[in-house]
C-alpha atoms as a PDB file:
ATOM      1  CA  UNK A   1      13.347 -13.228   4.049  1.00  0.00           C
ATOM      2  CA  UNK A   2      15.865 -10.211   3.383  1.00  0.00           C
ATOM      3  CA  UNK A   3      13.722  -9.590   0.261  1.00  0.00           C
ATOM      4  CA  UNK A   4      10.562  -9.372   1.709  1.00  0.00           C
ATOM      5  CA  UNK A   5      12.014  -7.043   4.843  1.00  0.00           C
ATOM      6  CA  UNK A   6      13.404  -4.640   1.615  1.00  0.00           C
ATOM      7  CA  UNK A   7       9.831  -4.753   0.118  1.00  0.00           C
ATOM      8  CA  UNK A   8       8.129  -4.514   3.890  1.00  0.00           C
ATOM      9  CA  UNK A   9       9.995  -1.432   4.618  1.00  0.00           C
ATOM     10  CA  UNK A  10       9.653   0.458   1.118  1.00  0.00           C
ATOM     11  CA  UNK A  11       5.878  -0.270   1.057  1.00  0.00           C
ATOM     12  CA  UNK A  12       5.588   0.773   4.351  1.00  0.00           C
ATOM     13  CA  UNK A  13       6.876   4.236   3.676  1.00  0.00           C
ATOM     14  CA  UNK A  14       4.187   5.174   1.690  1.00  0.00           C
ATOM     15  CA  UNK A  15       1.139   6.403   2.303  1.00  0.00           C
ATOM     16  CA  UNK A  16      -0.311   5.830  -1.797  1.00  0.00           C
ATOM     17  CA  UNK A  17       0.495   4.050  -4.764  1.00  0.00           C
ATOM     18  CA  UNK A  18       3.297   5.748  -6.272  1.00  0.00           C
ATOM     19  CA  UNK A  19       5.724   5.531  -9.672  1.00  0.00           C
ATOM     20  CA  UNK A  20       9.091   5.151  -8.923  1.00  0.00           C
ATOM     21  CA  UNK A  21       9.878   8.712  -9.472  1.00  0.00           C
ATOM     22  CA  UNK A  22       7.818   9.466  -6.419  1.00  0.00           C
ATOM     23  CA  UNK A  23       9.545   7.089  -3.891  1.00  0.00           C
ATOM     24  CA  UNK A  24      11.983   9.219  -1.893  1.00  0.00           C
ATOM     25  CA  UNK A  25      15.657   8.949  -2.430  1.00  0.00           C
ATOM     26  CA  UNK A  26      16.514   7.912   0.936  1.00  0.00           C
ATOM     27  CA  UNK A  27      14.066   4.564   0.597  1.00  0.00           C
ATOM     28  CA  UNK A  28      15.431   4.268  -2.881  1.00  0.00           C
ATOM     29  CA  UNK A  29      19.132   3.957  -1.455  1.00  0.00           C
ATOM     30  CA  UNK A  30      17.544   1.306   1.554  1.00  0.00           C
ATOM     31  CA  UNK A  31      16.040  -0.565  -1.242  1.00  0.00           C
ATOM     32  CA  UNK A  32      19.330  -0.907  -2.739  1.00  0.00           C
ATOM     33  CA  UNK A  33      21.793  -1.636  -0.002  1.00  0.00           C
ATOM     34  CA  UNK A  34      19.395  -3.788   1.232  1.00  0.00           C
ATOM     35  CA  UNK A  35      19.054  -6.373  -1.924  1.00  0.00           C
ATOM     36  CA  UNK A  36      22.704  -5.975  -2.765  1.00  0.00           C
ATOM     37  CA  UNK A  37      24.868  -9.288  -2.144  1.00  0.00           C
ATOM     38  CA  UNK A  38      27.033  -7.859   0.244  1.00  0.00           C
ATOM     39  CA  UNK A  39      24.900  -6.877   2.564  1.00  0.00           C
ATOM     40  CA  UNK A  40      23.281 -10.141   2.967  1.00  0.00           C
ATOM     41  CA  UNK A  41      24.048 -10.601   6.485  1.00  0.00           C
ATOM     42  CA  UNK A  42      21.971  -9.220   9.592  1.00  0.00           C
ATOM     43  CA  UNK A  43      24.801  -6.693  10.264  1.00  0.00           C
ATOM     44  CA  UNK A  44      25.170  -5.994   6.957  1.00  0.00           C
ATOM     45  CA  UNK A  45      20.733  -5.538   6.582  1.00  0.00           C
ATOM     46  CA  UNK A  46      21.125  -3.585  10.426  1.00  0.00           C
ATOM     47  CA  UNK A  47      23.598  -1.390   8.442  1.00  0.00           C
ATOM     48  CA  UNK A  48      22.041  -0.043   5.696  1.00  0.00           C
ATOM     49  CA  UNK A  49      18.731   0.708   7.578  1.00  0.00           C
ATOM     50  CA  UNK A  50      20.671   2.340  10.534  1.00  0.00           C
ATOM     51  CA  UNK A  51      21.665   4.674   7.672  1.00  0.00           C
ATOM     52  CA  UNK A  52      18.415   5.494   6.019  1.00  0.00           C
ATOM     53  CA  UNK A  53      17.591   5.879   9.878  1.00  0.00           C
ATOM     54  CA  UNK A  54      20.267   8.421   9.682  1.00  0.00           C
ATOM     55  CA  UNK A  55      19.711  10.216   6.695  1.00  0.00           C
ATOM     56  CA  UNK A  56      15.600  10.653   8.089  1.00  0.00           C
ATOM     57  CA  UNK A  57      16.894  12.010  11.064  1.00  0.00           C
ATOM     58  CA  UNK A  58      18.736  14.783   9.292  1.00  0.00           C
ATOM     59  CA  UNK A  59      15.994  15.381   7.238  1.00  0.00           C
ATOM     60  CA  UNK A  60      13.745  15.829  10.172  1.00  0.00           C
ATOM     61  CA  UNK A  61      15.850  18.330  11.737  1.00  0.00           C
ATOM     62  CA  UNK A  62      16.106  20.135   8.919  1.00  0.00           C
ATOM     63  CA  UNK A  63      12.586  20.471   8.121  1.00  0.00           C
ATOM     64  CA  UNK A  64      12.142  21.832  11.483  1.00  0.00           C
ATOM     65  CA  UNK A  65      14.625  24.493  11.432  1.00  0.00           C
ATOM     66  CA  UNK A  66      13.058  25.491   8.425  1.00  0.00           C
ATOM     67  CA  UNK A  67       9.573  25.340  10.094  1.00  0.00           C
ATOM     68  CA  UNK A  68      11.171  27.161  13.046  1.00  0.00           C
ATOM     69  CA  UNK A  69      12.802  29.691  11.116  1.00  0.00           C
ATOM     70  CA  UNK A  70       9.287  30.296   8.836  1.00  0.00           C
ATOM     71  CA  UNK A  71       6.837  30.742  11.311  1.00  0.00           C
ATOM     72  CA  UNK A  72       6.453  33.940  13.443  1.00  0.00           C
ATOM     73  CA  UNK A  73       8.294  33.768  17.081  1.00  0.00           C
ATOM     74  CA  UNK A  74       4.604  33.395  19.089  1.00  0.00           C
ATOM     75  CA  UNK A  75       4.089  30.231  17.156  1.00  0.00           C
ATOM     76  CA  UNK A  76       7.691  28.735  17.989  1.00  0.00           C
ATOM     77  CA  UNK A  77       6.287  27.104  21.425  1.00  0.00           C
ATOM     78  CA  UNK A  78       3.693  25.204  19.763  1.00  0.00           C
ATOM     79  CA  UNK A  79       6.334  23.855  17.083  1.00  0.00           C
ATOM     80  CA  UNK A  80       8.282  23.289  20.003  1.00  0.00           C
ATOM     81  CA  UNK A  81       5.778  21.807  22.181  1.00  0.00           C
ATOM     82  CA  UNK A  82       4.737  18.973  19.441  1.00  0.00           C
ATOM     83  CA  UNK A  83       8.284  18.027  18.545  1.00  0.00           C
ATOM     84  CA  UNK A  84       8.858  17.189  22.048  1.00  0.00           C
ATOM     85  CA  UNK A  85       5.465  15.654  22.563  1.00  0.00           C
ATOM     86  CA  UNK A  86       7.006  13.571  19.646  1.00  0.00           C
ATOM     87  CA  UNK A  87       9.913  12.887  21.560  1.00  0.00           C
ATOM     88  CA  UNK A  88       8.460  11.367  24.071  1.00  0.00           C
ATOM     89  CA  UNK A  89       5.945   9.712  22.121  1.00  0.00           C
ATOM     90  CA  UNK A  90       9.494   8.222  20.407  1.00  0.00           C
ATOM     91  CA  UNK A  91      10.921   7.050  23.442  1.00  0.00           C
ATOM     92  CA  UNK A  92       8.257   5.554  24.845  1.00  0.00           C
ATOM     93  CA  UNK A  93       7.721   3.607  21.022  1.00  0.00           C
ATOM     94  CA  UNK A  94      10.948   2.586  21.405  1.00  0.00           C
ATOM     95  CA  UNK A  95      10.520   0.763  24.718  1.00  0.00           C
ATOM     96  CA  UNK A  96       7.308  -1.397  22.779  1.00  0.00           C
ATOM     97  CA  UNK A  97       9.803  -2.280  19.960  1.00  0.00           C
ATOM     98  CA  UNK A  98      12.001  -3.871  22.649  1.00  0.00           C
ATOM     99  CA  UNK A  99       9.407  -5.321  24.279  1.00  0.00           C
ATOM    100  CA  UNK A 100       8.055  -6.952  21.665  1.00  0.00           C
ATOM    101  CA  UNK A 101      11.242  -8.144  19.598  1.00  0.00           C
ATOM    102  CA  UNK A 102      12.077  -9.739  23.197  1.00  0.00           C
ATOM    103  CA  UNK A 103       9.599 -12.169  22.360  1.00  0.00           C
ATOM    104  CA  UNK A 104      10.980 -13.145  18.979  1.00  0.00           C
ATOM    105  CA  UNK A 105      13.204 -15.898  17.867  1.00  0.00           C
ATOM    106  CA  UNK A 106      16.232 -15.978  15.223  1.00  0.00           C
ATOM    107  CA  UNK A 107      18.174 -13.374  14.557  1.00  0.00           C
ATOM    108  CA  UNK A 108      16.213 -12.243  10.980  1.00  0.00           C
ATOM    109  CA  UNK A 109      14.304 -10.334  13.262  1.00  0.00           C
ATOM    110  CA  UNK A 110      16.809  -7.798  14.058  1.00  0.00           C
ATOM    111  CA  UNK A 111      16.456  -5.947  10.653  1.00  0.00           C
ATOM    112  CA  UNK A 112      13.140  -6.175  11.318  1.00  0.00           C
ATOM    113  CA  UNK A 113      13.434  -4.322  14.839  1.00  0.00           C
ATOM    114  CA  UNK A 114      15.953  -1.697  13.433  1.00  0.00           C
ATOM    115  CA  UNK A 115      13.490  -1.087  10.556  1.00  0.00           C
ATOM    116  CA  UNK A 116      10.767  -0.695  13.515  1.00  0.00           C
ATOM    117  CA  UNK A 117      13.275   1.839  14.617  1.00  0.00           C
ATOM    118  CA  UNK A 118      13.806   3.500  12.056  1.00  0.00           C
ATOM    119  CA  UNK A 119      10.492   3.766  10.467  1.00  0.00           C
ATOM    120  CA  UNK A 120       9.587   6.347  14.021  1.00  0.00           C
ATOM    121  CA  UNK A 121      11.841   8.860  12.580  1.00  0.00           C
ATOM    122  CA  UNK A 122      11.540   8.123   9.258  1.00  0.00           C
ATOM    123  CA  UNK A 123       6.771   9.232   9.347  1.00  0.00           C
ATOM    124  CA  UNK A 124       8.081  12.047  11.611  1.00  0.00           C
ATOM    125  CA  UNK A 125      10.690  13.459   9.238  1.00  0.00           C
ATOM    126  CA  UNK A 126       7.547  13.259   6.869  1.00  0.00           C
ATOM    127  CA  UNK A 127       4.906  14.943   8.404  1.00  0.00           C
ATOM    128  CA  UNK A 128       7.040  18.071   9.163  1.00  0.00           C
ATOM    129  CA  UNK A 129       8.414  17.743   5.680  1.00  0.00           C
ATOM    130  CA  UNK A 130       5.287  18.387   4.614  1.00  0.00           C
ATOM    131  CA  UNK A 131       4.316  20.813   6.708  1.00  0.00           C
ATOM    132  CA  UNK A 132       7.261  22.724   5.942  1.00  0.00           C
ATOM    133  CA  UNK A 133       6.528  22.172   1.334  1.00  0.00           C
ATOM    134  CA  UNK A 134       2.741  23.073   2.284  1.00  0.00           C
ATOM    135  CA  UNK A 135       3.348  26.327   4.034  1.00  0.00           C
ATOM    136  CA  UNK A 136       6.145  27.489   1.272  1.00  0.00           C
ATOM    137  CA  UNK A 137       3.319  26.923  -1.358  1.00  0.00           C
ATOM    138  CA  UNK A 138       0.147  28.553   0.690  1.00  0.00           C
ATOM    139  CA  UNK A 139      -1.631  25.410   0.873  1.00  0.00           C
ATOM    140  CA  UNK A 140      -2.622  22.108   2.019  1.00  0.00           C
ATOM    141  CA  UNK A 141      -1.943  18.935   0.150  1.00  0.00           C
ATOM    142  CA  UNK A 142      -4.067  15.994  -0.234  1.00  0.00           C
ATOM    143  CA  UNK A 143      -1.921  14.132  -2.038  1.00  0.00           C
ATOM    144  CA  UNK A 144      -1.648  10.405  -0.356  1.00  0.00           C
ATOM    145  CA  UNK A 145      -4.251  10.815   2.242  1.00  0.00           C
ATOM    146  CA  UNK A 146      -7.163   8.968   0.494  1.00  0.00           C
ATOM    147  CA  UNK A 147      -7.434   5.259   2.354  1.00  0.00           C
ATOM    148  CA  UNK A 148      -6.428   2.385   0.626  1.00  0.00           C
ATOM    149  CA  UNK A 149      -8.458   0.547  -1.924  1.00  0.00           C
ATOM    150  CA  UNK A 150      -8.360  -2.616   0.122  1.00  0.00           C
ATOM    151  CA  UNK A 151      -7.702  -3.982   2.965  1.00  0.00           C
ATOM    152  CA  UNK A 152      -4.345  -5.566   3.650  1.00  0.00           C
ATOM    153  CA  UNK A 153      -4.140  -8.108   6.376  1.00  0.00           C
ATOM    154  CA  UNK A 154      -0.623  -9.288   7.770  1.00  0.00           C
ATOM    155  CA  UNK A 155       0.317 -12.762   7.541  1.00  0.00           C
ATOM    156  CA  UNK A 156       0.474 -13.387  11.263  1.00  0.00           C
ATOM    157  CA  UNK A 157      -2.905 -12.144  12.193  1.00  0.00           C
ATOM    158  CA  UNK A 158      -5.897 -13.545  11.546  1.00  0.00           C
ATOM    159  CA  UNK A 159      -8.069 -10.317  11.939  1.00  0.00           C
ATOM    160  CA  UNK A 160      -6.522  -6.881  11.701  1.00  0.00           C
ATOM    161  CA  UNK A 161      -9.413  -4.002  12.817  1.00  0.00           C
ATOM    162  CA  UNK A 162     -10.806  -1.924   9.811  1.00  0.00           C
ATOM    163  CA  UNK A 163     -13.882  -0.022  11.579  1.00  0.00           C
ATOM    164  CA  UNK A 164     -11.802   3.589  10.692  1.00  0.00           C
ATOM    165  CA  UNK A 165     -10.562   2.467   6.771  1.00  0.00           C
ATOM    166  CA  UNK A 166     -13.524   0.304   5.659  1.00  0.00           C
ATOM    167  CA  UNK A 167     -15.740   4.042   7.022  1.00  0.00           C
ATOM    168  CA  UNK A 168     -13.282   5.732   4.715  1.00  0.00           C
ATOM    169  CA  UNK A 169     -13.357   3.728   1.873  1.00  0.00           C
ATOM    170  CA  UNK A 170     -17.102   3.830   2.039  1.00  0.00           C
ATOM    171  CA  UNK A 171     -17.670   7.577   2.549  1.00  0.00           C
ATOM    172  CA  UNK A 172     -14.552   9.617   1.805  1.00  0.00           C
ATOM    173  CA  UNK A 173     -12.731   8.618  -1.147  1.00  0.00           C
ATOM    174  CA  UNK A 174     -15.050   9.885  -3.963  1.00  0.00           C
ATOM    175  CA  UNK A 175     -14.783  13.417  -1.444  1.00  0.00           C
ATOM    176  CA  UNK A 176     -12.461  16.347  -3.383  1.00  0.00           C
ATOM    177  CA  UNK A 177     -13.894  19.602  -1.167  1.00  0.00           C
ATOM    178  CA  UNK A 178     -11.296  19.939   1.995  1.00  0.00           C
ATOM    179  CA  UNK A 179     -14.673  21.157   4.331  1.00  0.00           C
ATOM    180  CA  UNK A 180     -16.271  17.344   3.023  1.00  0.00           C
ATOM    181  CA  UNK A 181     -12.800  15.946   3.821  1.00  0.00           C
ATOM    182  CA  UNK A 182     -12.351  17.103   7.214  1.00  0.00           C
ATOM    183  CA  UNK A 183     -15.802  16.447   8.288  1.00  0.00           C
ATOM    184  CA  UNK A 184     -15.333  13.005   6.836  1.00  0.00           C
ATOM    185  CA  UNK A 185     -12.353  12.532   8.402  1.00  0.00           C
ATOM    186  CA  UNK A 186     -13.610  13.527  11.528  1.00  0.00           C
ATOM    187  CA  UNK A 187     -16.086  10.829  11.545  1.00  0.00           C
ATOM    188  CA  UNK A 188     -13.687   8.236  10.581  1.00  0.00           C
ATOM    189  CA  UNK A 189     -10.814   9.214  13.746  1.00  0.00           C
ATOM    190  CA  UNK A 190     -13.091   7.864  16.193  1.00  0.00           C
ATOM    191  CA  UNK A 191     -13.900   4.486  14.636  1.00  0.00           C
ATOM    192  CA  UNK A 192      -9.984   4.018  13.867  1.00  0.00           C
ATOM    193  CA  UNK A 193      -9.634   4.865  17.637  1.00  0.00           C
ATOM    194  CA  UNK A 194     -11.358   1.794  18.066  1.00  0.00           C
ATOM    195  CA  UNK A 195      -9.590  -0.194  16.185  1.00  0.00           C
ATOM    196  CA  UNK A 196      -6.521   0.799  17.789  1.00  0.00           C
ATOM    197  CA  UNK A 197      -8.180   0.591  21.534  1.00  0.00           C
ATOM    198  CA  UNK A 198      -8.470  -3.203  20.408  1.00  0.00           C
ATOM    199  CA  UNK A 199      -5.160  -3.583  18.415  1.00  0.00           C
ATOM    200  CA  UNK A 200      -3.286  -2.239  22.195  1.00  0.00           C
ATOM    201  CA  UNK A 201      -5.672  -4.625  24.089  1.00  0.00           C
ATOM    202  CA  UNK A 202      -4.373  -7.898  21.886  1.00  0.00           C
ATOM    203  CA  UNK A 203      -0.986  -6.692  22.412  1.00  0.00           C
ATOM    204  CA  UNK A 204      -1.354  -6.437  26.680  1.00  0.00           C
ATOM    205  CA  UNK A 205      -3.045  -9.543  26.173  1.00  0.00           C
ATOM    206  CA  UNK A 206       0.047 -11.343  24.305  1.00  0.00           C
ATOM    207  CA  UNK A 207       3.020  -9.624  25.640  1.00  0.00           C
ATOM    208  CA  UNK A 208       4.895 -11.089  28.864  1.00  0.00           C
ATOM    209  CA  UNK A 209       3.183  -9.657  31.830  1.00  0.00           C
ATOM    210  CA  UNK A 210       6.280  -7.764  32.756  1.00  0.00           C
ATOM    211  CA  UNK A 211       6.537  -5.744  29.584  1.00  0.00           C
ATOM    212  CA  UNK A 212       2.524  -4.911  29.170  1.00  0.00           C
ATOM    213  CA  UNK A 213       3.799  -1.370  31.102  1.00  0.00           C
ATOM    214  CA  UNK A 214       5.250  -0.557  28.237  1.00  0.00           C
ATOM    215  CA  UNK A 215       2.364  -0.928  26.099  1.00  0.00           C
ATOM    216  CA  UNK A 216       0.468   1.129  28.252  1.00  0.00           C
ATOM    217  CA  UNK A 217       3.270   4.384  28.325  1.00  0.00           C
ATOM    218  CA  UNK A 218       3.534   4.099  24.568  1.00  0.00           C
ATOM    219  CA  UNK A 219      -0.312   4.397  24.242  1.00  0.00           C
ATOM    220  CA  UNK A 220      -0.326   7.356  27.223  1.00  0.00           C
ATOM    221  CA  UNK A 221       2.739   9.155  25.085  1.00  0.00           C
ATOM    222  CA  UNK A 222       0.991   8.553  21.680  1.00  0.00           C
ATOM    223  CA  UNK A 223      -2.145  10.246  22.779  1.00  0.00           C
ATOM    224  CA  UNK A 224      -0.479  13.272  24.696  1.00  0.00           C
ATOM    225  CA  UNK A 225       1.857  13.376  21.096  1.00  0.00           C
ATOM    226  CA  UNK A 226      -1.847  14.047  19.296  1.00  0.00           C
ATOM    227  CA  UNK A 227      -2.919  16.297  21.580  1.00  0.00           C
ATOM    228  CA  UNK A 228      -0.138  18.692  21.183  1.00  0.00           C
ATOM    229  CA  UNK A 229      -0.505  18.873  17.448  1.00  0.00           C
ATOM    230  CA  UNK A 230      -3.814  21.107  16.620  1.00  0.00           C
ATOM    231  CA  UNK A 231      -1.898  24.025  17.859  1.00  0.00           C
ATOM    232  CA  UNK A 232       0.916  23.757  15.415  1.00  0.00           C
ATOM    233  CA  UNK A 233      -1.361  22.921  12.835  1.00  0.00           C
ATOM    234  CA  UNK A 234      -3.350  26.225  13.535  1.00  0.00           C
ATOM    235  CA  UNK A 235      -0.279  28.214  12.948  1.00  0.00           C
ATOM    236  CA  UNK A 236       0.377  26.356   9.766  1.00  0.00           C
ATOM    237  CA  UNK A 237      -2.547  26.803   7.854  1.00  0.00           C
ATOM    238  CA  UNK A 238      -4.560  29.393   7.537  1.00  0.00           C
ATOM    239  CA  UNK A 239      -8.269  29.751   9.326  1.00  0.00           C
ATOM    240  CA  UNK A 240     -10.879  27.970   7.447  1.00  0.00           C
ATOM    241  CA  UNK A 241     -14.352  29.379   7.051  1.00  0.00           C
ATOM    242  CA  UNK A 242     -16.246  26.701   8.421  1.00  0.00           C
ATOM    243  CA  UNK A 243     -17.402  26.244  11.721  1.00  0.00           C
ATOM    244  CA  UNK A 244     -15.634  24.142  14.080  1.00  0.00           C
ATOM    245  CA  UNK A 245     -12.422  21.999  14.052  1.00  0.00           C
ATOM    246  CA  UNK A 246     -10.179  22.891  11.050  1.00  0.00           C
ATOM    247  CA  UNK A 247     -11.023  20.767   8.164  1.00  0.00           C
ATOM    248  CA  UNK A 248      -6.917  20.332   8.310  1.00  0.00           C
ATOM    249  CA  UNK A 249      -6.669  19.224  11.666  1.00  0.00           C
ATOM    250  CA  UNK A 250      -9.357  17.018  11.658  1.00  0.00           C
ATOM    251  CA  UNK A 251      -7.127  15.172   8.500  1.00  0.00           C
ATOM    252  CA  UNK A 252      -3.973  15.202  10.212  1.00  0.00           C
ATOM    253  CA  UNK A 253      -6.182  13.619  13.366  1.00  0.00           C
ATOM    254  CA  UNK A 254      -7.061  10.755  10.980  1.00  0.00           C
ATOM    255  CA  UNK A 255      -3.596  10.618   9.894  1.00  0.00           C
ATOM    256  CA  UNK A 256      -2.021  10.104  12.921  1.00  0.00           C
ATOM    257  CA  UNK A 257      -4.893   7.842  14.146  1.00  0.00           C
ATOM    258  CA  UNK A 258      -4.141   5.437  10.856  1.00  0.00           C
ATOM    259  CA  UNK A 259      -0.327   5.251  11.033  1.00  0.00           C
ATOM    260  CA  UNK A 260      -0.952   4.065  14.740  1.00  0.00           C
ATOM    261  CA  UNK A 261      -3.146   1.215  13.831  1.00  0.00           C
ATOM    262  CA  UNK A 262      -0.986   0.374  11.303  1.00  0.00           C
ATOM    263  CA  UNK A 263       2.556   0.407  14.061  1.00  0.00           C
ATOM    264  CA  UNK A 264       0.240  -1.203  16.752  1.00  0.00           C
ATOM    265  CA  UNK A 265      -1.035  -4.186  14.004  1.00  0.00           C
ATOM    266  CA  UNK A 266       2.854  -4.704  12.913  1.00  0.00           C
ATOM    267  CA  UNK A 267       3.822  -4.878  15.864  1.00  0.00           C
ATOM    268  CA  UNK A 268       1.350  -7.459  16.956  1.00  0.00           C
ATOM    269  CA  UNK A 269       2.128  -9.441  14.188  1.00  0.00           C
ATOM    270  CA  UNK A 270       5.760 -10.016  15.213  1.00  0.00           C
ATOM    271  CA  UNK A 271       4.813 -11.175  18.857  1.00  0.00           C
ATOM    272  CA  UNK A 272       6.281 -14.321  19.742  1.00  0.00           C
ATOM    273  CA  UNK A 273       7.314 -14.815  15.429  1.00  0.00           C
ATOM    274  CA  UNK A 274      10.003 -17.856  15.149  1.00  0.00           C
END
């Protein structure tokens, strides 16, 4: 079980197939603390994530500074105004994660939960990472935003919603102009926000009556989170000469719209796990 939470929680951290050059150190060092011998035991597995939770959380802060400290002062609210959007968004996650390891049994599933945890900081710390490496080189980077190949299905659920990937995979992957991207992407946001309108419904459905409220204020803080990003993403990149909603907005809409699905499916698939 402790190997497949190591595997679960690398995987999960990225977005493509990568070499093992590519996987960041601070996964690299979970990986390893979490497969050595001595930290075998659920305190010793809640220890070495609470540390790569640690070391994202440093890296997130740092990435903002730098963010903070690159972009010109009438752009600082908007930077501001996400993070705290994220915040919130954060706290509200974390209430869900509660809520739904509360319904779990055996205590393998508290590496699980502080991976849960840990993995909020951990896609944060990411995104403004690269925000900050794409405005230092003048550009936007595509790399790891193509969908997946396939589709992956958790072991616990019997039918995970793919309305927004199986759109992507169809349409978008063979795409290489950012315009085609973004209007692609566009058209695949609202079909994942589908999916993830029916991944929050089969959570109410499952979770204890009295902790369905929190499914509902993590789903109200996860959409105001999304609506305070096209602002700083604006100030990040520059204007693009098509018409309408910036070809890198509309991506980072799809983004955000796909790692949701993919929380709000985990998540589901650890209700009530023994």
């Amino acid at each position: 079980m402790f190997e497949r939470l190591a595997a679960l929680a690398l995987c999960a951290a990225i977005t493509a197939p990568a070499a093992a050059a590519d996987i960041d150190p601070i996964d690299q060092q979970m990986t390893l603390c979490l497969n050595d011998p001595e930290h075998a035991s659920t305190g010793g597995q809640d220890e070495c994530i609470g540390d790569a939770g640690r070391a994202w959380d440093a890296r997130l802060n740092a990435s903002y500074r730098a963010l903070q400290a690159s972009l010109p002062a009438a752009d600082h609210p908007a930077l501001l105004h996400a993070q705290r959007a994220w915040l919130a968004r954060r706290d509200a996650d974390l209430k869900l994660i509660d809520a739904v390891y509360a319904t779990t049994h055996g205590t393998v599933y508290a590496p699980m939960n502080a991976n849960d945890v840990m993995r909020l900081t951990q896609q944060r710390a990411q995104t403004l990472q690269r925000f900050e490496s794409d405005r230092a080189a003048h550009r936007f980077s595509m790399t790891g935003r193509l969908p997946p190949a396939t589709e992956t299905k958790p072991e616990r659920v019997a039918t995970v919603p793919q309305r927004g990937a199986r759109f992507e995979r169809e349409h978008c992957a063979a795409l290489a102009d950012l315009d085609a991207m973004g209007r692609c992407a566009a058209q695949a946001t609202p079909l994942y926000l589908q999916d993830i309108d029916d991944a929050t419904k089969a959570i109410e459905r499952r979770l204890p009556r009295t902790s369905r409220d929190a499914m509902r204020m993590s789903s109200q803080k996860w959409q105001a989170f999304v609506a305070a990003q096209p602002p700083l993403i604006s100030a990040l990149y520059p204007a693009a000469n098509s018409a309408g909603v910036k070809p890198q907005i509309a991506i980072e809409m799809r983004d955000e719209a796909s790692a949701r699905l993919q929380q709000l499916v985990y998540a589901e698939d650890k209700i009530g796990a023994d």
